[in-house]
Protein backbone atom coordinates (compact mmCIF):
# COMPACT_ATOMS: atom_id res chain seq x y z
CA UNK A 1 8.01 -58.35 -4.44
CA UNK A 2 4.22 -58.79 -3.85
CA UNK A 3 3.46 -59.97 -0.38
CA UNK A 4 1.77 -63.09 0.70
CA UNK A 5 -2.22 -62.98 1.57
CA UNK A 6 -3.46 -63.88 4.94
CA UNK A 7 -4.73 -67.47 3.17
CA UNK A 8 -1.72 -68.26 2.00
CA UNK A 9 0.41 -67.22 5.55
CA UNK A 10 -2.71 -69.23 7.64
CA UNK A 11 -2.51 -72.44 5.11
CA UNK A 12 1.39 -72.68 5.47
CA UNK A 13 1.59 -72.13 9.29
CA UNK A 14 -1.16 -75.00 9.31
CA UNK A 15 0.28 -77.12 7.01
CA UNK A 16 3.61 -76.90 9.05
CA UNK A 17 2.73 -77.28 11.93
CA UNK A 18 0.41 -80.17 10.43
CA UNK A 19 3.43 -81.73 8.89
CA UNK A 20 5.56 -81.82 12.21
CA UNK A 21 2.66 -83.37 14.46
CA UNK A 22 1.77 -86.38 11.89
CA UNK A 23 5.31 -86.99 11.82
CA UNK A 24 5.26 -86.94 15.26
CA UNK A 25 2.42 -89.15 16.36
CA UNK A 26 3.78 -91.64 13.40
CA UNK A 27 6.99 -92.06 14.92
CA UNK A 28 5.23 -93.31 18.04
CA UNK A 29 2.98 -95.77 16.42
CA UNK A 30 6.03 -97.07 14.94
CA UNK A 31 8.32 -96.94 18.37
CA UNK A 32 4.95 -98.48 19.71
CA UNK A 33 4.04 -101.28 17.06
CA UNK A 34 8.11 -102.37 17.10
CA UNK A 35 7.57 -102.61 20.86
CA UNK A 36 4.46 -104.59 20.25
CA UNK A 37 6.12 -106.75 17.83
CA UNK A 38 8.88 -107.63 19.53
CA UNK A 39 6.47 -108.39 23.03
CA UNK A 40 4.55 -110.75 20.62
CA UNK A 41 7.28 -112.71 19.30
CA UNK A 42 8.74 -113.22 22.91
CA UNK A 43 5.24 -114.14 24.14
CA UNK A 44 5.36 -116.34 21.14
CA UNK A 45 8.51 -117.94 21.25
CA UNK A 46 8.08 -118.71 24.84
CA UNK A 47 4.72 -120.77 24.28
CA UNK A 48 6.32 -122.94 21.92
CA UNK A 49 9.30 -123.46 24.24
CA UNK A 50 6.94 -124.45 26.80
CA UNK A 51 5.22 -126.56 24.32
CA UNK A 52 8.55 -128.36 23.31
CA UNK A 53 9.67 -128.82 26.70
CA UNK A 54 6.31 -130.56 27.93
CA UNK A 55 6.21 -132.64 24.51
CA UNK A 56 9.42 -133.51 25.21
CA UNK A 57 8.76 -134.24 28.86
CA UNK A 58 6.05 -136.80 27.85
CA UNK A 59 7.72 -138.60 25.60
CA UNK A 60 10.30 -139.31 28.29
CA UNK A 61 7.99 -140.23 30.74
CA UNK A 62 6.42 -142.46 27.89
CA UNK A 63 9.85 -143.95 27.28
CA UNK A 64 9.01 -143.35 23.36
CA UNK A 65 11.98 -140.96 23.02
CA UNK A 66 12.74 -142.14 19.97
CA UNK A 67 9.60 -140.68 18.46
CA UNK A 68 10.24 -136.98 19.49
CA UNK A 69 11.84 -136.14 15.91
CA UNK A 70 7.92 -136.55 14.35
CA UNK A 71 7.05 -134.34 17.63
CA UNK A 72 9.61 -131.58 16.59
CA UNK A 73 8.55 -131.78 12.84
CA UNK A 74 5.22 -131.27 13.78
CA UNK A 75 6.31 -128.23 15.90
CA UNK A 76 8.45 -126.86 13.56
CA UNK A 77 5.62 -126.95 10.77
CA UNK A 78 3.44 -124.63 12.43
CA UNK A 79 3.37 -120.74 11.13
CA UNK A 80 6.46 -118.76 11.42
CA UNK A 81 8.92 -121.05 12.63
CA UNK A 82 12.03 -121.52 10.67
CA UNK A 83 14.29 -123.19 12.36
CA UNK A 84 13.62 -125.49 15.60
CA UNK A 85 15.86 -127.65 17.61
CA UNK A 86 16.45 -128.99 21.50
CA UNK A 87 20.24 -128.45 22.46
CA UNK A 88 21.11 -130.90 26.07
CA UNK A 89 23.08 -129.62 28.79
CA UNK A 90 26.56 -131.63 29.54
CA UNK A 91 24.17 -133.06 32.74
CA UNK A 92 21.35 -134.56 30.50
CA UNK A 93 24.44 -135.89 28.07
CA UNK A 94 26.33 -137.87 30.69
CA UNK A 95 22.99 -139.44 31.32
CA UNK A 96 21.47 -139.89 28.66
CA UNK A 97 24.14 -139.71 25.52
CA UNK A 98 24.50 -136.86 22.67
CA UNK A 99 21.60 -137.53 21.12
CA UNK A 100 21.21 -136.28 17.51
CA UNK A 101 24.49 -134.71 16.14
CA UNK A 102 22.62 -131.39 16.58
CA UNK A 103 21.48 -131.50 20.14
CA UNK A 104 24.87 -131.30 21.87
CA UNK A 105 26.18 -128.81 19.40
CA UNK A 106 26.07 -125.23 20.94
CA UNK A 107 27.19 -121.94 19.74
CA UNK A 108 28.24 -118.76 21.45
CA UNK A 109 24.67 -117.90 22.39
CA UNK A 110 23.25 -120.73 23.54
CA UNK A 111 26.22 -121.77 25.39
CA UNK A 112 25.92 -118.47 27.71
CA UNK A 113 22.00 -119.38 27.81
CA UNK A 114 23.14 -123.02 29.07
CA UNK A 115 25.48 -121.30 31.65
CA UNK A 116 23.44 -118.61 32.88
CA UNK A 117 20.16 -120.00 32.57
CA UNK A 118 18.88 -116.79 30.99
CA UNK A 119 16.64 -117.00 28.35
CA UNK A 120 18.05 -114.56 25.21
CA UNK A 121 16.37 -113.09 22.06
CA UNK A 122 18.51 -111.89 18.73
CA UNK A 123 16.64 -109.67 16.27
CA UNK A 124 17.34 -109.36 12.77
CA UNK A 125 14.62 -106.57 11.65
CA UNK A 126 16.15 -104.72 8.88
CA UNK A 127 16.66 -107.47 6.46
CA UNK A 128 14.00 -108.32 3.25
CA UNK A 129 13.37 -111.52 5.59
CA UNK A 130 13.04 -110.43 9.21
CA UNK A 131 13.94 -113.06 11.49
CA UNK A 132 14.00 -113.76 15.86
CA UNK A 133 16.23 -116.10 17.70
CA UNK A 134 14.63 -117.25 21.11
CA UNK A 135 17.02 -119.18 22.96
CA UNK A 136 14.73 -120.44 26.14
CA UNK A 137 16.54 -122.72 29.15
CA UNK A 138 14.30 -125.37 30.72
CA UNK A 139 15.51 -126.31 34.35
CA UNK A 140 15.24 -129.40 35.98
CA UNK A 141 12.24 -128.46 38.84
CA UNK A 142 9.87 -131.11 40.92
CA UNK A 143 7.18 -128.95 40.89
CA UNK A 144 4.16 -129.56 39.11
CA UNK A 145 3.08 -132.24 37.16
CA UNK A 146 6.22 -132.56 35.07
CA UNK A 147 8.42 -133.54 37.84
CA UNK A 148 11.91 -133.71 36.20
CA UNK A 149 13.54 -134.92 38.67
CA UNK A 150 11.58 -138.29 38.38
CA UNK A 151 14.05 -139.07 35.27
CA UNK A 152 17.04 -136.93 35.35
CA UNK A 153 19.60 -137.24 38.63
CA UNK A 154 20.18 -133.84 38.98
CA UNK A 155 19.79 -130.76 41.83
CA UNK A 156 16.86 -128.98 41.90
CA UNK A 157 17.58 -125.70 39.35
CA UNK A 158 20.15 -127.25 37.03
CA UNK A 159 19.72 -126.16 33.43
CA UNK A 160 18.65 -129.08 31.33
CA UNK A 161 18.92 -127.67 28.27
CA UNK A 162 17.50 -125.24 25.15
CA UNK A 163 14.81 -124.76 22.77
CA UNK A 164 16.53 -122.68 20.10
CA UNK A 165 13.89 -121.06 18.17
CA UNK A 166 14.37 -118.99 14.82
CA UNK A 167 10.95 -116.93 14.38
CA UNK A 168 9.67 -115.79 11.16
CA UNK A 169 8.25 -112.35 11.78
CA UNK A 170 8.07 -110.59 8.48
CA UNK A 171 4.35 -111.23 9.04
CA UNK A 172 4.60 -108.67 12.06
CA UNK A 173 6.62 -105.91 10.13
CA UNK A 174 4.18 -106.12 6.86
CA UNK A 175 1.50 -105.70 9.15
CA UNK A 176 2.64 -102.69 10.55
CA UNK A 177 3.65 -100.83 7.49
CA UNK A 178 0.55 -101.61 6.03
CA UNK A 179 -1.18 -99.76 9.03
CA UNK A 180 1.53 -97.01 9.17
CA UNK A 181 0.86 -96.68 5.13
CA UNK A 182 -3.37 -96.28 6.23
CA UNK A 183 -2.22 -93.90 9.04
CA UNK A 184 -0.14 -91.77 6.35
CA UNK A 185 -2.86 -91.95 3.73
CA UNK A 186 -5.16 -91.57 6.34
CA UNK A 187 -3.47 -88.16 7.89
CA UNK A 188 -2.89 -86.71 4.36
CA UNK A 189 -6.36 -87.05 3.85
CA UNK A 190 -7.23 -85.00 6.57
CA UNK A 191 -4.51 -82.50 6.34
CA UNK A 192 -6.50 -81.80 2.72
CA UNK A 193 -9.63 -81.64 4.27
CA UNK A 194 -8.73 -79.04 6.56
CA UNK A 195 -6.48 -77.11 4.61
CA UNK A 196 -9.49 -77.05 2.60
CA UNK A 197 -11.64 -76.07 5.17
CA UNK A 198 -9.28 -73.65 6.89
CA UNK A 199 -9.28 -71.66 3.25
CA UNK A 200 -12.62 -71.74 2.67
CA UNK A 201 -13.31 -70.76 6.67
CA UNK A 202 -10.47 -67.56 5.69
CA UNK A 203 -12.48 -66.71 2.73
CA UNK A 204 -16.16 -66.53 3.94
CA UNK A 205 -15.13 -65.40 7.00
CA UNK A 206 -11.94 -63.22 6.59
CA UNK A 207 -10.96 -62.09 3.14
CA UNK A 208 -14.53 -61.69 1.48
CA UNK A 209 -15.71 -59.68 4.27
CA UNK A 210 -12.64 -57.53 4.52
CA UNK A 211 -12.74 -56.89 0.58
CA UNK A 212 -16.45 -56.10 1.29
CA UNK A 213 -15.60 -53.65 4.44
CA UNK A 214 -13.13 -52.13 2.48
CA UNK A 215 -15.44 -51.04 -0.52
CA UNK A 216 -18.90 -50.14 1.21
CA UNK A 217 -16.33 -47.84 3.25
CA UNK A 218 -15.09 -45.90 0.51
CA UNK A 219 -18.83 -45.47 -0.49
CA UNK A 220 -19.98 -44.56 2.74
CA UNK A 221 -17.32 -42.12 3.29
CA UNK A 222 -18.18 -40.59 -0.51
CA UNK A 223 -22.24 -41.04 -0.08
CA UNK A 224 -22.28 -40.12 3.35
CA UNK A 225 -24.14 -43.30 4.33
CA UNK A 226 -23.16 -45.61 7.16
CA UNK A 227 -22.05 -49.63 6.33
CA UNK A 228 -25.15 -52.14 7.73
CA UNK A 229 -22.85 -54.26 10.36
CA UNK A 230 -25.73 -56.51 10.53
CA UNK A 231 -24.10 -57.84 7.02
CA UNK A 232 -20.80 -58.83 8.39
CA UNK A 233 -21.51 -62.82 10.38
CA UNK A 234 -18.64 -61.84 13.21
CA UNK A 235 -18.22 -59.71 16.00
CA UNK A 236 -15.08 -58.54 14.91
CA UNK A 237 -16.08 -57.08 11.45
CA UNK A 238 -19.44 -55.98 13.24
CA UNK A 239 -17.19 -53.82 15.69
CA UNK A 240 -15.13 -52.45 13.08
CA UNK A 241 -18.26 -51.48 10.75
CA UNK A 242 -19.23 -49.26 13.53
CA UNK A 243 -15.98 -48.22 14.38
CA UNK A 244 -15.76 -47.12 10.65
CA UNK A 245 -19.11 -45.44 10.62
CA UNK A 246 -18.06 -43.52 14.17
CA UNK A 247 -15.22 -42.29 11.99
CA UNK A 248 -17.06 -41.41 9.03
CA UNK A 249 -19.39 -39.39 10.95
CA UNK A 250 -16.97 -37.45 12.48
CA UNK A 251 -15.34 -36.70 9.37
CA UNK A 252 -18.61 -34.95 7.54
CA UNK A 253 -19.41 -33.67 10.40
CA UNK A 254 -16.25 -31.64 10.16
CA UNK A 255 -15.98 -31.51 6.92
CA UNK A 256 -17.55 -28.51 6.13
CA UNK A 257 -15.53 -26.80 8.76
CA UNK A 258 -12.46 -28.34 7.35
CA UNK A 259 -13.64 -26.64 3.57
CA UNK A 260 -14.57 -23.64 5.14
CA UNK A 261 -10.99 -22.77 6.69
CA UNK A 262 -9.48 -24.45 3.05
CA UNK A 263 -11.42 -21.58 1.27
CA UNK A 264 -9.97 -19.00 4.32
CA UNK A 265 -6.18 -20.06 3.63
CA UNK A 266 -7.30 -19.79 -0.54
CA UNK A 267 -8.29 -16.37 0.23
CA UNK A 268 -5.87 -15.38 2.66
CA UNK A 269 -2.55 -16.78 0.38
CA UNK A 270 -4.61 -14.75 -2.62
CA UNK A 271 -4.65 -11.64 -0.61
CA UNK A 272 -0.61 -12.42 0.66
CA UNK A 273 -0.12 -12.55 -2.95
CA UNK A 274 -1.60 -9.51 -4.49
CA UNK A 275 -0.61 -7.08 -1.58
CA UNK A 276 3.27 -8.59 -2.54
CA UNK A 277 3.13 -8.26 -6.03
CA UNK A 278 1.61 -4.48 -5.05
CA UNK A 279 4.35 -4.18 -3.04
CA UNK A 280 6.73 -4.88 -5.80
CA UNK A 281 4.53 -2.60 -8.16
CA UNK A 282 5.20 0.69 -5.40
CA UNK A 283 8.36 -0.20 -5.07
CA UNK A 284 8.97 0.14 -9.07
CA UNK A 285 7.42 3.37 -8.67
CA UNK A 286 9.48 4.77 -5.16
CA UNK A 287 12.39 3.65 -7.64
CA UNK A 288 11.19 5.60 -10.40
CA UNK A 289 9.83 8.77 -8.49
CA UNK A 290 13.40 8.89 -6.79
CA UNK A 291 15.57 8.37 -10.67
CA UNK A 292 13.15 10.93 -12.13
CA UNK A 293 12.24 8.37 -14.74
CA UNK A 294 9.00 9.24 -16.56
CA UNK A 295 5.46 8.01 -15.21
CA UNK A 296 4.45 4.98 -16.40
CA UNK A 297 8.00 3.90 -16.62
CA UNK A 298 7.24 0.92 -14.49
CA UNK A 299 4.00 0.22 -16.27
CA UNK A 300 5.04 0.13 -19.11
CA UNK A 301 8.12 -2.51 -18.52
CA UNK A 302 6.05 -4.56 -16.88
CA UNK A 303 3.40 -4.60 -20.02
CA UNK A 304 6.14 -5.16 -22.34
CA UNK A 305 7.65 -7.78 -20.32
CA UNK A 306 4.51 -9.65 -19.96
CA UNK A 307 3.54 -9.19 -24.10
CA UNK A 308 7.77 -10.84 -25.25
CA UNK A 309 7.13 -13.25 -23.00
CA UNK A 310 3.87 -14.28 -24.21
CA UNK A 311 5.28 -14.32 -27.18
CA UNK A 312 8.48 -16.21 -26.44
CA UNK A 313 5.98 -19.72 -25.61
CA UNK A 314 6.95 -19.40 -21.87
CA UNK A 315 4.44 -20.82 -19.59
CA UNK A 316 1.62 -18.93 -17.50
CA UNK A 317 3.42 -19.20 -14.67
CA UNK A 318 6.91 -18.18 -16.37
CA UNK A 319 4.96 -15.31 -17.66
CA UNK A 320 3.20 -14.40 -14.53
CA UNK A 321 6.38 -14.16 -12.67
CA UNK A 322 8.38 -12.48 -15.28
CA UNK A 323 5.47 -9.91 -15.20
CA UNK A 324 5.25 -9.69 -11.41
CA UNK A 325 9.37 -9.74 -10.95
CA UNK A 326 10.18 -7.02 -13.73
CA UNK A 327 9.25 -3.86 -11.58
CA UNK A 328 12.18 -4.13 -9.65
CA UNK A 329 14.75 -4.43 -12.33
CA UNK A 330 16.21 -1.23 -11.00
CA UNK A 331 15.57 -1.63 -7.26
CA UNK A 332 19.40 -1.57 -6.87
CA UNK A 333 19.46 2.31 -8.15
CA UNK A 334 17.60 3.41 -4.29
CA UNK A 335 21.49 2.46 -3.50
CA UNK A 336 22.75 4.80 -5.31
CA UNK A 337 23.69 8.15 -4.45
CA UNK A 338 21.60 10.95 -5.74
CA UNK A 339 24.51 13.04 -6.59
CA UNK A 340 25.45 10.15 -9.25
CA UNK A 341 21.80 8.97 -9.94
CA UNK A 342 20.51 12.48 -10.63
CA UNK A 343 23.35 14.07 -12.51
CA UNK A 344 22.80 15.81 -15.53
CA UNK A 345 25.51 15.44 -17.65
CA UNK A 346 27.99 12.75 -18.64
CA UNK A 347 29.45 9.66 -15.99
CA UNK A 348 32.87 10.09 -14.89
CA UNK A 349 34.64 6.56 -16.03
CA UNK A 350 34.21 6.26 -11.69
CA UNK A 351 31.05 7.46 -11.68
CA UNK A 352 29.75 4.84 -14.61
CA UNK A 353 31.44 2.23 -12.35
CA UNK A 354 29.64 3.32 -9.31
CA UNK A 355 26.02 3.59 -11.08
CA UNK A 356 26.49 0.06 -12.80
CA UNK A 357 27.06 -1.56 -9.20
CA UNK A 358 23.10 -0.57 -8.85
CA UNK A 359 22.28 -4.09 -10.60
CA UNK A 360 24.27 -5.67 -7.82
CA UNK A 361 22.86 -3.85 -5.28
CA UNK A 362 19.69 -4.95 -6.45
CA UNK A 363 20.74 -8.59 -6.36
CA UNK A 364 21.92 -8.05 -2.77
CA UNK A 365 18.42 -6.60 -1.82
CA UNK A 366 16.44 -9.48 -2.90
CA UNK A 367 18.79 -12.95 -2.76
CA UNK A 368 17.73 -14.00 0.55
CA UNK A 369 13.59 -14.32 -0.12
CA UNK A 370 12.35 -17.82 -0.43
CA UNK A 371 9.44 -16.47 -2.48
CA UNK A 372 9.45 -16.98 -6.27
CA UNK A 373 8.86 -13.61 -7.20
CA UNK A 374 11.45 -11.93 -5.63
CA UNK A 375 14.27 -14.58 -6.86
CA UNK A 376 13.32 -13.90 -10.36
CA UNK A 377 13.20 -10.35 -9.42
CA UNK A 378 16.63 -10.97 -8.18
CA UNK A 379 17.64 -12.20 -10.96
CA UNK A 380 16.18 -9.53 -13.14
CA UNK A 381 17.76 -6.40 -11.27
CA UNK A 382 21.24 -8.47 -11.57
CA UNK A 383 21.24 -9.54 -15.10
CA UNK A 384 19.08 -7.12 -17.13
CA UNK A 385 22.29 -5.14 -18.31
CA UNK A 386 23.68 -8.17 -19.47
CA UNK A 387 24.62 -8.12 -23.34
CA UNK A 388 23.96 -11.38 -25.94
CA UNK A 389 27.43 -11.29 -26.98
CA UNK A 390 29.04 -10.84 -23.18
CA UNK A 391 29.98 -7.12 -23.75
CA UNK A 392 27.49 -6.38 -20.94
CA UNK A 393 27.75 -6.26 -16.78
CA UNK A 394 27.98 -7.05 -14.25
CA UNK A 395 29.09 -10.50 -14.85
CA UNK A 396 29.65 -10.34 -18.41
CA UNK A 397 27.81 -13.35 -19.37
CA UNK A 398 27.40 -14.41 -23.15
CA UNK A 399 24.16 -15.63 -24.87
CA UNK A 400 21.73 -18.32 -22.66
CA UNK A 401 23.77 -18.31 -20.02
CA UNK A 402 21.80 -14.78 -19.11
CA UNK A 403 18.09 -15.60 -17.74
CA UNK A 404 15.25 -15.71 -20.31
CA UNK A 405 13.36 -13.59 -17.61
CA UNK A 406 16.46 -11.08 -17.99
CA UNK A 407 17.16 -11.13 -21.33
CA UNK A 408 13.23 -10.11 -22.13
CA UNK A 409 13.13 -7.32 -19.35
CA UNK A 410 16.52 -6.15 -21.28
CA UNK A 411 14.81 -5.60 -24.37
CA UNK A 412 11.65 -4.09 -22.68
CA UNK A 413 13.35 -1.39 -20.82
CA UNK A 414 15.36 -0.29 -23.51
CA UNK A 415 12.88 0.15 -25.86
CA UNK A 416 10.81 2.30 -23.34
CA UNK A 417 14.05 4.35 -23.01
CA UNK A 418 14.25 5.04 -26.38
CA UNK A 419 10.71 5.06 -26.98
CA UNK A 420 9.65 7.96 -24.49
CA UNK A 421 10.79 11.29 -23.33
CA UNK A 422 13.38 11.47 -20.93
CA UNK A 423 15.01 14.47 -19.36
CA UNK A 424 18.34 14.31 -21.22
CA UNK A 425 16.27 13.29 -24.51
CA UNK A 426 13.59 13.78 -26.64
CA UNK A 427 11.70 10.48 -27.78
CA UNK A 428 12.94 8.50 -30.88
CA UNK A 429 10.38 8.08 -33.84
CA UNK A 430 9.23 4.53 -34.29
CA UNK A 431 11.61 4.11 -37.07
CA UNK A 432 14.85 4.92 -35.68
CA UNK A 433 13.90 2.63 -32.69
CA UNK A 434 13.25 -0.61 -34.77
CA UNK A 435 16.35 0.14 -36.69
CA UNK A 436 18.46 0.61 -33.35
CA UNK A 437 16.84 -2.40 -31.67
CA UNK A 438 17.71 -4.20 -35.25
CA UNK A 439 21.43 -3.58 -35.24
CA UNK A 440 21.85 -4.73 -31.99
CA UNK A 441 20.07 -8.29 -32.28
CA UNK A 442 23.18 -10.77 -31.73
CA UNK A 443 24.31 -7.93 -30.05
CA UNK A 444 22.86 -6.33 -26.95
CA UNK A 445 19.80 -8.81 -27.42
CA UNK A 446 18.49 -12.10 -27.69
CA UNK A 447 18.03 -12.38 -31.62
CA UNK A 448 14.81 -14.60 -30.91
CA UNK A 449 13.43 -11.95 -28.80
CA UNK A 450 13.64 -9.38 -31.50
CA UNK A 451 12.58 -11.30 -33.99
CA UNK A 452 9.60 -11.59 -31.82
CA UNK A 453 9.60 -7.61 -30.71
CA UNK A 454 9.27 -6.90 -34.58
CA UNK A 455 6.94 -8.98 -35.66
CA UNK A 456 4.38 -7.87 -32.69
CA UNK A 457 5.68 -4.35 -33.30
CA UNK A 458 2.25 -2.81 -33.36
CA UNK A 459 1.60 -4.36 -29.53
CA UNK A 460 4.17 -3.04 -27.86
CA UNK A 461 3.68 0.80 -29.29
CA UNK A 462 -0.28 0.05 -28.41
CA UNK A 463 1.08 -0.42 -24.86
CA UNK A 464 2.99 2.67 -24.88
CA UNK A 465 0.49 5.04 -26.40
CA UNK A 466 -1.98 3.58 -24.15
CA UNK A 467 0.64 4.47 -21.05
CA UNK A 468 1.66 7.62 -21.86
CA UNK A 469 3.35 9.93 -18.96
CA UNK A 470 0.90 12.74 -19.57
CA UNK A 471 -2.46 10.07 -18.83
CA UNK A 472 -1.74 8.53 -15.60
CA UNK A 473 -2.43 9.37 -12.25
CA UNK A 474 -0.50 6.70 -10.06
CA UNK A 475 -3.36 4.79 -7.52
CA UNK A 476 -2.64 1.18 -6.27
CA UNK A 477 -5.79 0.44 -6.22
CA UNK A 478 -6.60 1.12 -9.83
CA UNK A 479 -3.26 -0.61 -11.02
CA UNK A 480 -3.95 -3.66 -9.58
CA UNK A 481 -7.12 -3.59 -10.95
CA UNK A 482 -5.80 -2.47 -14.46
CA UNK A 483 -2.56 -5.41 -14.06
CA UNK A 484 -5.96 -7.84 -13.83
CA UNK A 485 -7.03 -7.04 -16.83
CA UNK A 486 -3.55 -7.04 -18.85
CA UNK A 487 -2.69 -10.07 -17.63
């Protein structure tokens, strides 16, 4: 899942937190315009009341009472008033009569106005038509110029009557969702123009100039040339240009140091390597010296080895190691006694037993090494008297299931057995040996790998003309010199 850049984690944080403070601040304007609203259509409300009660004061006064409908009309007729009527307290109708049918009728609310003498607003906002009910009590009072008391025999206080007013104030609400709309499209229009900003403020100021840091660091760390902070407009990519070029410079200057001791370990792992593969050559030959094989016996294997499995397509390092390993194929025989190893004649049945265990012996010698040689000279010393068809030991084991590494150090040792002179026989002619090595493929060997042996026939007896016992004087030196140069 690819992970967000810093643009797009700075624009959403923004935006959010945008978001949740125009909400915010346009929830108050409404809470605040509704509040507004509702103190102008009191305000309102009231000053009509007032008006109606000193209209209807003068007309009393003026004894044209019978006139006040036109008054009322006229009231009524002005903007935003729907409904408009005067409703008499029982006081004002044992005085003066009912009225008109509709000013001594009273409902619930302006009965408990007419009892209380509390004035009393109903709201109907959420409706298509939004509406407000003022209810307002006049009082009878001598003060002022309207003395009321001049025409009605009451007590001071007494509630006179209503003005029961039924506002239209869908004015009021239109007005304020038209400016909440222009606050909305107003606050969108800045959250775009600094979400625009913000990015373009992240990309001249963050992104480009990290992308930039990033590359002219890679080439000052290949050229070995400082980045110019004077390119970068803040302090912060300044600092880190120079923190960069601080780093840089300590890295050439130890750089050469740093290849130096590289080329030491090279050298020193080289020289670990050789003086263990010499140490597996000498310890072919202490094997050999002590069995009495012939000289070059080790030499020889290890040649042959190296030239099958050349031939067999293994890789250079297969074949390297198979070279390296295949000296101590018969490690396992410096566990053997030398009353057994060295005997002249023919194996007791117990005796055969005991010399055979020398391939586990071997085995046991070399198992625990981590190194790579010595497991697949492990491997070697345990396996190499292994048979293709499973007739051979220690394990019996049948066809692939034996090592290639084994199965060509099998074949190479046996033909330098038969090829050469050994104490208990004279060395086979060249013909008897192919036609040995012939009947046995299927057999004792890997068919492949004698198929192979034969076809290169004339390389291996090079090899072990070249080797002969009577032309070598053993030196380590000059081996590993000479296994240079075979390899």
């Amino acid at each position: 899942m690819q992970k967000p850049s810093i643009n797009t984690i700075t624009i959403k944080n923004l935006v959010n937190f945008l978001l949740i403070l125009a909400v915010i601040l346009l929830f108050a304007t409404a809470l605040n315009f509704r509040s507004l609203s509702q103190r102008a259509t009191e305000n309102q409300a009231l000053a009509h009341a007032e008006l109606v009660r000193a209209g209807l004061t003068a007309h009393m006064k003026g004894g044209i009472m019978d006139k006040r409908d036109y008054y009322l009309d006229e009231i009524k007729s002005l903007h935003q008033i729907n409904k408009l009527r005067v409703i008499r307290s029982q006081e004002v109708i044992r005085q003066f009569g009912k009225g008109r049918d509709d000013e001594s009728t009273a409902d619930t609310l302006a009965k408990k106005v007419l009892e209380t003498g509390q004035q009393l607003f109903e709201r109907k906002e959420w409706t298509l038509t939004p509406t407000v009910r003022a209810i307002i009590p006049y009082t009878a009072s001598s003060e002022g110029r309207l003395n009321c008391l001049g025409c009605h025999k009451v007590d001071e206080g007494v509630v006179l009557g209503v003005v029961d007013i039924e506002l239209d104030v869908g004015g009021y609400r239109n007005h304020s969702l038209y400016v909440l709309a222009g606050m909305t499209l107003l606050s969108l229009l800045f959250l775009a123009l600094i979400i625009l900003n913000t990015r373009r403020t992240i990309n001249d100021h963050v992104q480009t100039p990290l992308e930039t840091l990033i590359d002219h660091a890679m080439e000052a760390y290949k050229k070995h040339t400082p980045i110019p902070p004077e390119q970068f407009e803040t302090r912060e990519f300044t600092n880190v240009a120079h923190e960069i070029n601080l780093f840089n410079s300590d890295i050439i200057a130890h750089q050469e140091m740093l290849e130096a001791k590289n080329k030491e370990l090279i050298a020193l792992n080289d020289e670990i390597e050789s003086t263990l593969r010499e140490t597996i050559y000498t310890m072919g030959i202490i094997e050999e010296q002590r069995s009495k094989e012939t000289n070059n016996h080790t030499r020889r294997v290890m040649l042959f080895s190296q030239l099958l499995a050349q031939k067999a397509g293994l890789s250079e390092y297969d074949v390297d190691l198979v070279t390296a390993a295949s000296p101590l194929h018969d490690i396992g025989k410096l566990g053997i006694p030398d009353e057994i190893l060295l005997k002249p004649g023919r194996f007791t049945d117990e005796e055969y037993q005991l010399m055979q265990n020398h391939t586990n012996i071997g085995f046991s010698m070399l198992k625990h090494s981590e190194r790579d040689v010595l497991k697949a000279a492990g491997v070697i010393a345990l396996q190499h008297h292994e048979a293709w068809d499973g007739s051979g030991y220690p394990q019996g084991l049948q066809g692939e299931k034996i090592h290639i590494y084994s199965r060509i150090v099998a074949l190479a040792d046996v033909f330098d057995a038969l090829y050469t002179k050994r104490v208990y026989k004279e060395a086979w002619d060249i013909d008897k040996v192919v036609a040995w090595i012939s009947e046995q493929r299927g057999k004792h060997f890997d068919p492949t790998l004698v198929d192979l042996f034969l076809q290169n026939l004339e390389e291996f007896i090079a090899i072990g003309d070249r080797y002969k016992d009577n032309c070598f004087d053993y030196n380590l030196r000059e081996h590993n010199t000479a296994q240079k140069s075979d390899l």
